[in-house]
Protein backbone atom coordinates (compact mmCIF):
# COMPACT_ATOMS: atom_id res chain seq x y z
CA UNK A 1 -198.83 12.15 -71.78
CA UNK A 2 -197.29 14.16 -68.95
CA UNK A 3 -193.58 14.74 -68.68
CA UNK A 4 -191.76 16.44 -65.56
CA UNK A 5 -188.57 17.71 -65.22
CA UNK A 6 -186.86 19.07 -61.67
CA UNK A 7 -183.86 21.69 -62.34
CA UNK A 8 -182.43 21.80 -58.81
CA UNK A 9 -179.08 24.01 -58.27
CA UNK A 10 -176.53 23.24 -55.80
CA UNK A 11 -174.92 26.32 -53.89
CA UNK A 12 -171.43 25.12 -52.28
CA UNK A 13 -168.57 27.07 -49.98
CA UNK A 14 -165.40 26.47 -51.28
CA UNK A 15 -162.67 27.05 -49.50
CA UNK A 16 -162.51 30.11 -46.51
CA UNK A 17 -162.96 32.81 -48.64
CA UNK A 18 -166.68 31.87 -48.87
CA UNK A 19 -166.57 32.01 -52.53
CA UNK A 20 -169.90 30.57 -54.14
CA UNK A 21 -169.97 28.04 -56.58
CA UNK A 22 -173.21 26.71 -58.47
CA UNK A 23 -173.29 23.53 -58.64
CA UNK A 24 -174.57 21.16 -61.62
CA UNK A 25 -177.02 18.17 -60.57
CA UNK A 26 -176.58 15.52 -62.84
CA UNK A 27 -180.48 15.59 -63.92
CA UNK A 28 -179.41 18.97 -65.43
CA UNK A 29 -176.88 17.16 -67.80
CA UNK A 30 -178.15 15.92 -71.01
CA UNK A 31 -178.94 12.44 -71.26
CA UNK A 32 -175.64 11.14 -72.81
CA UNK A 33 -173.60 13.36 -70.48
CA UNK A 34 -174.88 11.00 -67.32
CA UNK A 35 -173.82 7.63 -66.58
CA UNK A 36 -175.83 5.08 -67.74
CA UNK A 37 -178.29 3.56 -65.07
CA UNK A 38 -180.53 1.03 -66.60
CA UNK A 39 -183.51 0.19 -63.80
CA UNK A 40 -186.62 -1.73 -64.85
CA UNK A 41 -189.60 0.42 -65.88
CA UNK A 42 -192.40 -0.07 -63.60
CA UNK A 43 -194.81 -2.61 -64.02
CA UNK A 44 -198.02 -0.24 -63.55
CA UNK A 45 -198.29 3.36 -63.95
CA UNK A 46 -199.84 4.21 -60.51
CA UNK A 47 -203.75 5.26 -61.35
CA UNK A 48 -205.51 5.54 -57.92
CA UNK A 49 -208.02 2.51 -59.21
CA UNK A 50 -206.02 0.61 -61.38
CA UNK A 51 -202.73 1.10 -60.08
CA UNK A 52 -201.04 -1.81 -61.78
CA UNK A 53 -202.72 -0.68 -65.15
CA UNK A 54 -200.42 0.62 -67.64
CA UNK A 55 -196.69 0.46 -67.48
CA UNK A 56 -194.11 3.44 -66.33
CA UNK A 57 -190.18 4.24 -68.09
CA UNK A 58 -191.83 5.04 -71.54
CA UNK A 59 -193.86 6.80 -73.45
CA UNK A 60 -195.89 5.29 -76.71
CA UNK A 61 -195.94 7.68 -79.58
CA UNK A 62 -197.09 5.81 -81.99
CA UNK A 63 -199.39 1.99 -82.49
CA UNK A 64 -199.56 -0.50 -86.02
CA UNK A 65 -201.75 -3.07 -85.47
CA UNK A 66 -201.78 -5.67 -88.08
CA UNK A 67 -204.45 -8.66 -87.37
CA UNK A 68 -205.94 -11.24 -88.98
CA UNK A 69 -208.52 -13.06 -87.78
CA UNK A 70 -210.74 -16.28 -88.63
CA UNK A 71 -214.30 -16.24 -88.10
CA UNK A 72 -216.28 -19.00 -86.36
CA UNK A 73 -212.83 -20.37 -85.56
CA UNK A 74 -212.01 -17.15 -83.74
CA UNK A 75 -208.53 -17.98 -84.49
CA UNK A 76 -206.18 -14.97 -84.58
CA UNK A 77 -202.53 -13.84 -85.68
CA UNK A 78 -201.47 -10.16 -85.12
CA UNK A 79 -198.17 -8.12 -85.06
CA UNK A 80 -198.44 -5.00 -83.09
CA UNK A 81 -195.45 -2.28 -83.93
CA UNK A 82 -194.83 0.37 -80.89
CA UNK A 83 -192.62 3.46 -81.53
CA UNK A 84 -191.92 4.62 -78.40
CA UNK A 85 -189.83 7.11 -76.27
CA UNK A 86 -187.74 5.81 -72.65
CA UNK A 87 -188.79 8.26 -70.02
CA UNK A 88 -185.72 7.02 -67.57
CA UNK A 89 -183.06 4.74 -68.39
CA UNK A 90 -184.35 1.31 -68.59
CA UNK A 91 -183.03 -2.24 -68.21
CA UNK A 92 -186.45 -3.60 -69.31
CA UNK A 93 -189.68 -2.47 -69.71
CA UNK A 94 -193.55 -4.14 -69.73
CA UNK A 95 -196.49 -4.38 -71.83
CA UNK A 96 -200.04 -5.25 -71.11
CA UNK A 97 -200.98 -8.68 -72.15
CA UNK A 98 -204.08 -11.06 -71.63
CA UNK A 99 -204.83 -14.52 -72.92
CA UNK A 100 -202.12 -13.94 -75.66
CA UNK A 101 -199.59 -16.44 -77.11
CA UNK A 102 -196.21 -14.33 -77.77
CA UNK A 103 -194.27 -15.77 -80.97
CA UNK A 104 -191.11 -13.05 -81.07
CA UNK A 105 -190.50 -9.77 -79.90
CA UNK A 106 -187.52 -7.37 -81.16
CA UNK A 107 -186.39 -4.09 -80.22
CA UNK A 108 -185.23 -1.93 -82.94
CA UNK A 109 -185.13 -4.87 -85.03
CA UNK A 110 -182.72 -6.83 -82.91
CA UNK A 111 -184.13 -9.99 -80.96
CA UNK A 112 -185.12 -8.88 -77.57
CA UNK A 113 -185.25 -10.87 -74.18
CA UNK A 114 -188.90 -11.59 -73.03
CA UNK A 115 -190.54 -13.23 -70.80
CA UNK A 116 -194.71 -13.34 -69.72
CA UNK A 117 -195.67 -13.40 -65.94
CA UNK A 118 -199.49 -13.26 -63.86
CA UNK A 119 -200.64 -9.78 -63.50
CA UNK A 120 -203.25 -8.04 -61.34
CA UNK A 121 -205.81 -7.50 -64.01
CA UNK A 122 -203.93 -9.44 -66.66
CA UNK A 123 -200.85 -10.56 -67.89
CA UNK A 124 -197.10 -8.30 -68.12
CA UNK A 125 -195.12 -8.74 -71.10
CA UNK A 126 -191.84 -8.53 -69.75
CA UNK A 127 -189.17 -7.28 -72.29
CA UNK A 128 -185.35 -7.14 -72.12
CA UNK A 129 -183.56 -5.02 -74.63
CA UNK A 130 -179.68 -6.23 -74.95
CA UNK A 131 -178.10 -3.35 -73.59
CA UNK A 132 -180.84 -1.34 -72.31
CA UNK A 133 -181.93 2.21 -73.60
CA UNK A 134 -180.58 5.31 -72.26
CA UNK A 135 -183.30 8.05 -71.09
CA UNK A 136 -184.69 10.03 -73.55
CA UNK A 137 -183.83 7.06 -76.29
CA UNK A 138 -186.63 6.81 -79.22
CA UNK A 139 -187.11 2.53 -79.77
CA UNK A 140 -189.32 0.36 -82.05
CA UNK A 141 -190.69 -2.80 -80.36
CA UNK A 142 -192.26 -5.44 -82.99
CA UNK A 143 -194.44 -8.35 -81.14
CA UNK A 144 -195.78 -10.78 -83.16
CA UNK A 145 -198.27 -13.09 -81.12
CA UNK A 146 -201.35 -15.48 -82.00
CA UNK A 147 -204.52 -16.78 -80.51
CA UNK A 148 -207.80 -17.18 -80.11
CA UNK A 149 -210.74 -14.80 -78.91
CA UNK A 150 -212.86 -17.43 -77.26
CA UNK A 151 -209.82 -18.19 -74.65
CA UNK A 152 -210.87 -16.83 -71.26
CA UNK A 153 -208.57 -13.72 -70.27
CA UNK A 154 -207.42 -13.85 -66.96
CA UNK A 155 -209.00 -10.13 -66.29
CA UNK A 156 -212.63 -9.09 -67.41
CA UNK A 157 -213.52 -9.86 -71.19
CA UNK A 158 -212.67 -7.58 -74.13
CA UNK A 159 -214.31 -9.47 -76.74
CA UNK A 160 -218.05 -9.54 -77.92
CA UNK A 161 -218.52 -12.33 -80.04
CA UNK A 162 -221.11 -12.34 -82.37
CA UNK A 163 -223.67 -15.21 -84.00
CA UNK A 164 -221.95 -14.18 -87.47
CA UNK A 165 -219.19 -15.67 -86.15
CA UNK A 166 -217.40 -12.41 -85.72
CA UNK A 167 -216.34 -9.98 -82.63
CA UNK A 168 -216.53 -6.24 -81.74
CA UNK A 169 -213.95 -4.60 -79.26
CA UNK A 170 -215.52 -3.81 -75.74
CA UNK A 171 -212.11 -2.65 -74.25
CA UNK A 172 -212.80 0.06 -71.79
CA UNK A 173 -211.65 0.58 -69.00
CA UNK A 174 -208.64 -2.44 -69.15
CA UNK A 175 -208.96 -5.22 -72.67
CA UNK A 176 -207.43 -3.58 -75.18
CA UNK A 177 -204.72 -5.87 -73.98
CA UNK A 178 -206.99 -8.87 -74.73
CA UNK A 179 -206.33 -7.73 -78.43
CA UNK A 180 -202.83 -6.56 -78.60
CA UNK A 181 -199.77 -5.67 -76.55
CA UNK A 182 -200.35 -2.14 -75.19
CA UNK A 183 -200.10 0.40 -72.38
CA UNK A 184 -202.89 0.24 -71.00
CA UNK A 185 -203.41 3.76 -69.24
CA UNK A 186 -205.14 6.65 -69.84
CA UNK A 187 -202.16 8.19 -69.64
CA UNK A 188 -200.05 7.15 -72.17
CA UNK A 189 -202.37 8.36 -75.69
CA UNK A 190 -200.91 7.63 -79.10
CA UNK A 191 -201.65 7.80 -82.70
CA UNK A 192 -202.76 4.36 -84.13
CA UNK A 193 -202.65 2.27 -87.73
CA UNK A 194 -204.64 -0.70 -88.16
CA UNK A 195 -204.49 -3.48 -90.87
CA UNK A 196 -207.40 -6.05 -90.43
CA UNK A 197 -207.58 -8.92 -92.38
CA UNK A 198 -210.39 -11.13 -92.88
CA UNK A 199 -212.11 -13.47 -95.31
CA UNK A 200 -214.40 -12.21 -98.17
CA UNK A 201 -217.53 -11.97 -97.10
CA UNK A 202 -216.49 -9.95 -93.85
CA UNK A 203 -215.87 -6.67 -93.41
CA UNK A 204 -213.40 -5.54 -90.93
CA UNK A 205 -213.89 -2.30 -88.83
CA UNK A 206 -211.45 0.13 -86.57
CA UNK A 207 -211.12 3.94 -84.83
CA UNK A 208 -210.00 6.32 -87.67
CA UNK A 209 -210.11 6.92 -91.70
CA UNK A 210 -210.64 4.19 -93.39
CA UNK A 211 -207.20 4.69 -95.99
CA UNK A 212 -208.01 1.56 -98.58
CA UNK A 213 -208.57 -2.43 -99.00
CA UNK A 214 -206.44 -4.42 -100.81
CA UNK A 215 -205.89 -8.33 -101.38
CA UNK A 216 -204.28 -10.48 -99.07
CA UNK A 217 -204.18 -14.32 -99.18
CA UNK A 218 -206.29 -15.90 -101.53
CA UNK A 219 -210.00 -15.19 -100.79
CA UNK A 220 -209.12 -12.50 -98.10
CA UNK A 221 -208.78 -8.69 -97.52
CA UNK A 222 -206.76 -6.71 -95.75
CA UNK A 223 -208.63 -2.79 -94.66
CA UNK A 224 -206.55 0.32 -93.41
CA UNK A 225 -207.15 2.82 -91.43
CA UNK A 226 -205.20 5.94 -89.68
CA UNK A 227 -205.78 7.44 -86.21
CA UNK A 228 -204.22 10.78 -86.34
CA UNK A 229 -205.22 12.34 -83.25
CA UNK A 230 -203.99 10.36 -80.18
CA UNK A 231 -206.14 7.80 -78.42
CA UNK A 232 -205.73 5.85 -75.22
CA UNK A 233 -205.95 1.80 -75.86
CA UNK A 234 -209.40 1.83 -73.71
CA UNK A 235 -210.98 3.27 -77.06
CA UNK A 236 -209.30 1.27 -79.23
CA UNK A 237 -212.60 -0.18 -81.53
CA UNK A 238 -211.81 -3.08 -83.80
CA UNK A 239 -214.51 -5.67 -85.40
CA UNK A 240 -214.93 -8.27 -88.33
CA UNK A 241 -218.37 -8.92 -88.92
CA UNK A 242 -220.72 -9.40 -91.80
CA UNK A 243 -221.73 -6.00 -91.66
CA UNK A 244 -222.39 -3.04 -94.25
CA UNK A 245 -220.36 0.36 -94.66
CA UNK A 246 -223.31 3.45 -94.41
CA UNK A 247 -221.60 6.60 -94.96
CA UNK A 248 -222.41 10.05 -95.16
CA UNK A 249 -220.99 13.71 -94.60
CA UNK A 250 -221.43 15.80 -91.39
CA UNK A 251 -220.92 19.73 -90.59
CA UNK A 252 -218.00 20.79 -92.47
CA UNK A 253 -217.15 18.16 -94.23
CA UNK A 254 -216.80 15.78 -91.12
CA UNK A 255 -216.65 12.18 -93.18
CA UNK A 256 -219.57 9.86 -91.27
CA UNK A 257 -218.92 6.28 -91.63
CA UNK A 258 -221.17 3.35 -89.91
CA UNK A 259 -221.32 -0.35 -89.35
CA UNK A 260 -224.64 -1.79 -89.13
CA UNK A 261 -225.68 -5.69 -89.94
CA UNK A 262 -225.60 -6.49 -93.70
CA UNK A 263 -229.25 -7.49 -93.60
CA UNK A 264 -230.74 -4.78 -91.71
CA UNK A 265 -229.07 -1.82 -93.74
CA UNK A 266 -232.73 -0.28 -94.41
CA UNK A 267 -233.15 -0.99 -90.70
CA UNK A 268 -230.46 1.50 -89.28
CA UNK A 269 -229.88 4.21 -91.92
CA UNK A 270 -232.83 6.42 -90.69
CA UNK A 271 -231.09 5.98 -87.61
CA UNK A 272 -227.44 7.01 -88.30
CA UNK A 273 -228.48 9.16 -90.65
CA UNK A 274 -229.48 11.54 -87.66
CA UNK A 275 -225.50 11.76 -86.65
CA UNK A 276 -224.37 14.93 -88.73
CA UNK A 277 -227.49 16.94 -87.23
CA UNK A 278 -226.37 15.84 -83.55
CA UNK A 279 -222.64 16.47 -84.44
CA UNK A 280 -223.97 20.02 -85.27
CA UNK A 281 -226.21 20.36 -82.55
CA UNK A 282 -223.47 19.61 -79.99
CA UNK A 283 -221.00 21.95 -81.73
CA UNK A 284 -223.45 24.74 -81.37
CA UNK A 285 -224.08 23.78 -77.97
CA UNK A 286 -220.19 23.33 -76.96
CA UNK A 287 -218.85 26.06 -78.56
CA UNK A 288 -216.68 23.96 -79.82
CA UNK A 289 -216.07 21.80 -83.33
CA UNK A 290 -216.13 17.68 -83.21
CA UNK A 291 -212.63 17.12 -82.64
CA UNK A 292 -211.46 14.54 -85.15
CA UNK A 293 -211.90 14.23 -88.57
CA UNK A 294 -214.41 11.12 -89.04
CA UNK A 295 -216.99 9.62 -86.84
CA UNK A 296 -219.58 6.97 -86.91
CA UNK A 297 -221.95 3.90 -85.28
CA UNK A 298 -220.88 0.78 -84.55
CA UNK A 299 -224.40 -1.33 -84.30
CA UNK A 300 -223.62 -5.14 -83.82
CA UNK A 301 -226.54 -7.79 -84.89
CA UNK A 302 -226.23 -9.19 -81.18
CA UNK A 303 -223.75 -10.24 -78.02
CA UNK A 304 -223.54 -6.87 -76.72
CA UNK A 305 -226.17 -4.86 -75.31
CA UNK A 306 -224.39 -1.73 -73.98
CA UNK A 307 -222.73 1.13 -75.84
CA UNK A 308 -219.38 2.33 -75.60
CA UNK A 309 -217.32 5.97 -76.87
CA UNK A 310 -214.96 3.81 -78.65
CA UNK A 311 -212.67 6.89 -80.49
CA UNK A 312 -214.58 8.15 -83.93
CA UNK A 313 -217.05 4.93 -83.64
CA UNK A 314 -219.41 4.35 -80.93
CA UNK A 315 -220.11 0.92 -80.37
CA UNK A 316 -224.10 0.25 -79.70
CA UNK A 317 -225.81 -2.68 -78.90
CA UNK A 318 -229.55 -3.50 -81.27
CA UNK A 319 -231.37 -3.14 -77.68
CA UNK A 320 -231.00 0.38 -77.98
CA UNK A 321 -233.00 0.88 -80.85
CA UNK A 322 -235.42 -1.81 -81.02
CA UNK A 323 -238.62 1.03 -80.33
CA UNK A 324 -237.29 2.94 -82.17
CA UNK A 325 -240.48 3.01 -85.36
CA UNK A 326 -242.52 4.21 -82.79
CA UNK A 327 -240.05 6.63 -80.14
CA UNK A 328 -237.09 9.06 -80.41
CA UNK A 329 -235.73 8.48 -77.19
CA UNK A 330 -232.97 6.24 -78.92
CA UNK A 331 -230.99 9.86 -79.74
CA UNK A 332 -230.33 10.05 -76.14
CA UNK A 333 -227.80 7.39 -75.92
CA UNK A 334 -226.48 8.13 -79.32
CA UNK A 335 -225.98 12.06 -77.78
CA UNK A 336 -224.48 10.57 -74.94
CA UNK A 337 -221.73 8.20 -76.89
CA UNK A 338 -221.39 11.46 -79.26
CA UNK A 339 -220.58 13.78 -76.22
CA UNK A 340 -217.51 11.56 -75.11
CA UNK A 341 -216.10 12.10 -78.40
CA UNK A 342 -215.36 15.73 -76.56
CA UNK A 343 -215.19 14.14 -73.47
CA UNK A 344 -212.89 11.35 -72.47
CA UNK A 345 -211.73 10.82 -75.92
CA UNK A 346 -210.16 14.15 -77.43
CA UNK A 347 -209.60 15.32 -73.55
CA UNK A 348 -209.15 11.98 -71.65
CA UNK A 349 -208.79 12.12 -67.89
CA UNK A 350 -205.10 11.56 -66.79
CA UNK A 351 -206.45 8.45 -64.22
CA UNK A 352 -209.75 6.86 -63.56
CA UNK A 353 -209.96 8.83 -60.43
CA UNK A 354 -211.20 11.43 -62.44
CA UNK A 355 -213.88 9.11 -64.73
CA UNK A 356 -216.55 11.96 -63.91
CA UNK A 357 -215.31 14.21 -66.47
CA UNK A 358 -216.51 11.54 -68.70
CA UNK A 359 -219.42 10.20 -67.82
CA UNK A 360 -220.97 13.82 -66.04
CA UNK A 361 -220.86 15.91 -69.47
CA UNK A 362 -222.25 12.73 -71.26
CA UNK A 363 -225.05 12.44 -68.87
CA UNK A 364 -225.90 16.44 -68.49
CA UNK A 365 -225.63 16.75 -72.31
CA UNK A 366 -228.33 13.88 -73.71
CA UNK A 367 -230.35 15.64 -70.44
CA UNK A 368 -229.98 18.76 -72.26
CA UNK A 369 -230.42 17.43 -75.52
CA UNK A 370 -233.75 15.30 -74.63
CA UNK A 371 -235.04 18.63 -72.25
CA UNK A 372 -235.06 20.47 -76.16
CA UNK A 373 -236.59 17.96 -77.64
CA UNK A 374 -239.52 18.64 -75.24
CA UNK A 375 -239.15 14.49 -74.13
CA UNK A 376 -238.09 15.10 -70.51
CA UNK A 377 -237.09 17.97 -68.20
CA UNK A 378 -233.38 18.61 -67.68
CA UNK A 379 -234.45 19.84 -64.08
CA UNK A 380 -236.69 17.12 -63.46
CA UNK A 381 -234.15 14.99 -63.57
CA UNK A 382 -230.83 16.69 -61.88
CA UNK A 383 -233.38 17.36 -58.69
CA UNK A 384 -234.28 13.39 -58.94
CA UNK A 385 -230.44 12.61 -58.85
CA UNK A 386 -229.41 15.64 -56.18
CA UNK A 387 -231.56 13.52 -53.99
CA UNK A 388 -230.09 10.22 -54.79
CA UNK A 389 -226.42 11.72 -54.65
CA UNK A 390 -225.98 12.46 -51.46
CA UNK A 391 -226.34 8.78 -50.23
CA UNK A 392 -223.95 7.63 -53.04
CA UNK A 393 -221.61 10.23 -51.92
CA UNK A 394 -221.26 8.43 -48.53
CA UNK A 395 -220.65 4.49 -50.05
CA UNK A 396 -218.83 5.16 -53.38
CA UNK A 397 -217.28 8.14 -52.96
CA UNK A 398 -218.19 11.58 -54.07
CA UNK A 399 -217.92 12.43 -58.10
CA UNK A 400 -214.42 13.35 -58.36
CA UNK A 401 -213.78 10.44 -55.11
CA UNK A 402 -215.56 7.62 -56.39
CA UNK A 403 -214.12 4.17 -54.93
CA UNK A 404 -214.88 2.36 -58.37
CA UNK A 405 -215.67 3.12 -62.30
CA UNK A 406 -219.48 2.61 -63.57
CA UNK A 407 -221.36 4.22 -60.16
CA UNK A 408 -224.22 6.62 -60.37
CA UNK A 409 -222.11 9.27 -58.64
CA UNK A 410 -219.71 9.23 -62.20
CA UNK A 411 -222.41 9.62 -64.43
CA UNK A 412 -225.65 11.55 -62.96
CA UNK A 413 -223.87 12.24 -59.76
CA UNK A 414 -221.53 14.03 -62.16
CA UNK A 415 -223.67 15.53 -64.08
CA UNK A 416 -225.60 17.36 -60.68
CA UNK A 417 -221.93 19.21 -60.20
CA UNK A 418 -221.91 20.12 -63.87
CA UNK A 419 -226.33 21.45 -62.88
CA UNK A 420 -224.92 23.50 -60.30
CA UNK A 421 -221.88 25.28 -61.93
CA UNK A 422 -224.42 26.02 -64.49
CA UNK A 423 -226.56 27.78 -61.89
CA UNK A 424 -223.89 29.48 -60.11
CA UNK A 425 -222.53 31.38 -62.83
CA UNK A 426 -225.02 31.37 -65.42
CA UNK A 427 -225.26 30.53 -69.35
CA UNK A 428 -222.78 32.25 -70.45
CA UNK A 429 -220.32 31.93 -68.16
CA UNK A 430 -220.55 28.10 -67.87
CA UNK A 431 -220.35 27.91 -71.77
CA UNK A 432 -217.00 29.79 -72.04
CA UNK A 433 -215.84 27.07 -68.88
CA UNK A 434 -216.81 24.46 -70.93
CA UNK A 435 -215.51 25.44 -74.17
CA UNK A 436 -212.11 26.53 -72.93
CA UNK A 437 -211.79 23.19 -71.54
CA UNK A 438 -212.36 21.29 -74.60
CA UNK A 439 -209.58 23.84 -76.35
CA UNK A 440 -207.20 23.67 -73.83
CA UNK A 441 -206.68 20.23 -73.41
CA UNK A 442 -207.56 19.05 -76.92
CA UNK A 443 -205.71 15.61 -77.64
CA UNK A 444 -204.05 15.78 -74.30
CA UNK A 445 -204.99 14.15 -70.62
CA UNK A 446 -206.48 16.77 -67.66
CA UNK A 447 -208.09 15.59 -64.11
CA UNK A 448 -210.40 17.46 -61.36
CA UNK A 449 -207.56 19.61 -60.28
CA UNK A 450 -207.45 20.94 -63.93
CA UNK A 451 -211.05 21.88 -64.79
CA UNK A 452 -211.27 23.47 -61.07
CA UNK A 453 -208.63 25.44 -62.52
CA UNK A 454 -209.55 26.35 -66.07
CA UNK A 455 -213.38 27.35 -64.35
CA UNK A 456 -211.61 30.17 -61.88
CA UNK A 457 -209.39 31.07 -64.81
CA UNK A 458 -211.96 31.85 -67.22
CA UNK A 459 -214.20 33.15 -64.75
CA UNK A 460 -211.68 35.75 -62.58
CA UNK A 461 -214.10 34.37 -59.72
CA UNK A 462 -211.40 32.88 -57.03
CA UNK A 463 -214.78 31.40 -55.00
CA UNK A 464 -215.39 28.74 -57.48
CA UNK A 465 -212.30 26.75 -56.19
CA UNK A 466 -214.25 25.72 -52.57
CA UNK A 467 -217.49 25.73 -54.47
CA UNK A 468 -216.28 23.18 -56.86
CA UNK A 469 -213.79 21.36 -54.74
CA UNK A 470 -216.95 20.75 -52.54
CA UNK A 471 -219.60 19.51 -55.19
CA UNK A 472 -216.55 16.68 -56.05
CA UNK A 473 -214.99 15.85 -53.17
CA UNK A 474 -217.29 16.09 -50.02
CA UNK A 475 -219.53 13.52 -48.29
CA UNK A 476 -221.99 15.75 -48.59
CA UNK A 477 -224.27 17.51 -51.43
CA UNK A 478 -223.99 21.04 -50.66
CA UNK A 479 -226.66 23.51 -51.58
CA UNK A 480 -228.10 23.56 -54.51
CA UNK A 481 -227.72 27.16 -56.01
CA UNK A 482 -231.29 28.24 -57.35
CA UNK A 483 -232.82 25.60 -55.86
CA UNK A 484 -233.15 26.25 -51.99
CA UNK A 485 -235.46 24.09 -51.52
CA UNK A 486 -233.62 21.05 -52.96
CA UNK A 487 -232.99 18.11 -50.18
């Protein structure tokens, strides 16, 4: 979350003497000292792509999700409980919302005001605390709500529903609202507790520790977990299926925990089984430890066929691994879903504009990863998308530019500019960028502007500003260092 404050003083004449008097600007008094000027906060929190995504006049600290959901039916009942900080003083303030029924919301346990109108890529929960909250104010908001996961959203769909009868989360970049009232921005990251409830028979799944099962109503279960380190709702990973727990332990005592189809347990343990040696293998490579405390795969039976960095479980579709008696190429996507567990999830760009610091380290490092497993060349195939790039550049933007989310010029585009840092200043040099970028903004948001900065702070090399400000944000590739011959 970002927070700015302006301290502005005031010099006055007073009188002819030309004495000088300081004077105090009223954003320099605390909060209660200032009259109270409720306003509503804003209905979108201004990212360049998605700039009615998200909400402004607060900040989320904290998410409990209770939900309980009926397969087959699809039929669903949750309560979502948001502590939460105003940022300015507010008159009313909105959630995200799509394709859910609101029952009651309250603010600090009093019944609040609401109301639910159209949004750009959804719906805005509108809410109206009696009285208002004063800048700076901490508040609880409690929104109990029900429906049904095969009603089409009015944005893009969140679900992925499954032949069991069940569902996994796809929520990135904008559905997490599809599944709960939330801000949905990159911006605003909070810790999360989830309480899934299903019938025997199905096992429930979310981000985090898993923290213990106990009964519910009669002939269903209720599973906890805890999210500790903060997470944006785009990585929010929920599922009931009829699926099996694998676990296991990685480096350190990192606690591995997978979902894979009840049935085909003896299918995917080989394969998740390879996890803690990756987890180590990128630690080594980073410089850096895996930044939360658990982490697993999510592989669904069917109804999804792409993969996804959902926080501490990456979601994969079967598709992925279906050669995988007779090829090892599967590890690249699994390296590649691992690698945002660094990137985008622990440090999370601050708006989409900056999706490349994503999508280019997850790219560069299954490259790397599949160049030292002697499968394919790293070079290979950064001069195969140099070529490409400099087309893309020109009608979706450059990397750090790019006009939309999910373009070549995000991931291997991305991944180039990453190629040629790493040939301008060499191994070692690149490695201390990269790991003092992973330290620095652990848990926290960063953008372009930020890793331009941390590489010509690490480096004491003032001519990697233009270098890099021209490999993200110019219509054209420029030379490739090393590699004069690149066109």
């Amino acid at each position: 979350m970002i927070r700015t404050g302006i301290l502005r003083a005031a010099v006055a004449t007073v009188a002819a003497t030309a004495a000088l008097a300081t004077a105090v600007p009223a954003q320099a008094l605390s909060p209660h000292a200032r009259p109270f000027d409720p306003k509503p906060g804003a209905p979108g929190a201004g990212d360049p792509l998605f700039p009615t995504l998200g909400n402004g006049g607060y900040d989320v600290r904290h998410y409990d999700l209770s939900f309980d959901f009926t397969p087959v039916t699809y039929d669903f009942t949750g309560t979502m409980k948001i502590s939460a900080r105003a940022t300015q003083d507010l008159s009313s303030f909105n959630l995200d919302i799509d394709s859910l029924a609101i029952d009651a919301v309250t603010v600090d346990g009093k019944d609040a005001a609401w109301s639910v109108a159209p949004g750009s890529s959804g719906q805005e929960l509108t809410v109206t605390p009696d009285g208002g909250l004063r800048d700076h104010r901490p508040f609880d908001v409690t929104v109990t709500y029900h429906g049904n996961g095969r009603t089409k959203p009015a944005g893009a769909p969140g679900w992925r529903h499954i032949s069991d009868g069940g569902f996994v989360s796809a929520a990135q970049a904008s559905r997490a609202d599809t599944f709960a009232p939330v801000n949905d921005t990159t911006m605003d990251k909070a810790t999360w507790t989830f309480h899934l409830t299903a019938p025997d028979g199905y096992t429930a799944g979310a981000n985090g520790t898993a923290t213990g099962t106990r009964p519910a109503a009669p002939g269903r279960t209720t599973r906890d977990f805890r999210l500790d380190a903060p997470m944006a709702p785009e990585l929010l990973g929920i599922s009931v299926a009829r699926q099996t727990v694998l676990t296991g332990r990685g480096p350190h005592g990192i606690t591995l925990r997978h979902l894979v189809p009840e049935d085909q347990a003896d299918t995917y343990r080989p394969i998740v089984e390879r996890t803690a040696g990756q987890i180590a293998w990128l630690e080594n490579t980073l410089g850096v430890r895996y930044p939360f405390d658990t982490y697993g795969m999510q592989i669904v039976r069917d109804g999804y066929g792409d993969a996804l960095e959902n926080q501490t479980l990456s979601l994969f579709g079967p598709n992925w691994f279906k050669n995988a008696a007779t090829s090892t190429t599967y590890t690249n996507v699994m390296i590649h879903e691992l690698t945002h567990q660094w990137f985008g999830d622990s440090v999370t760009p601050t708006t989409w504009q900056s999706a490349w610091l994503n999508e280019g380290p997850a790219v560069y490092y299954a490259a790397l990863w599949a160049d030292r497993q002697g499968t394919a060349s790293l070079q290979d195939k950064m001069k195969a998308a140099y070529s490409r790039l400099d087309a893309v550049r020109k009608t979706d933007g450059p990397p750090g530019l790019p006009t939309a989310l999910g373009g070549f010029n995000i991931y291997d585009g991305a991944a180039v500019v990453l190629y040629a840092l790493h040939q301008r200043v060499g191994q070692k040099e690149f490695d201390a960028v990269i790991a003092s970028w992973l330290r620095k903004h652990r848990g926290g948001n960063a953008d372009s502007q930020d890793f331009v900065d941390n590489a010509v702070r690490v480096t004491h090399d003032a001519s990697l500003r233009p270098f890099l400000e021209d490999w993200l944000f110019s219509t054209e590739n420029p030379p490739m260092p090393g590699h004069p011959d690149w066109v």
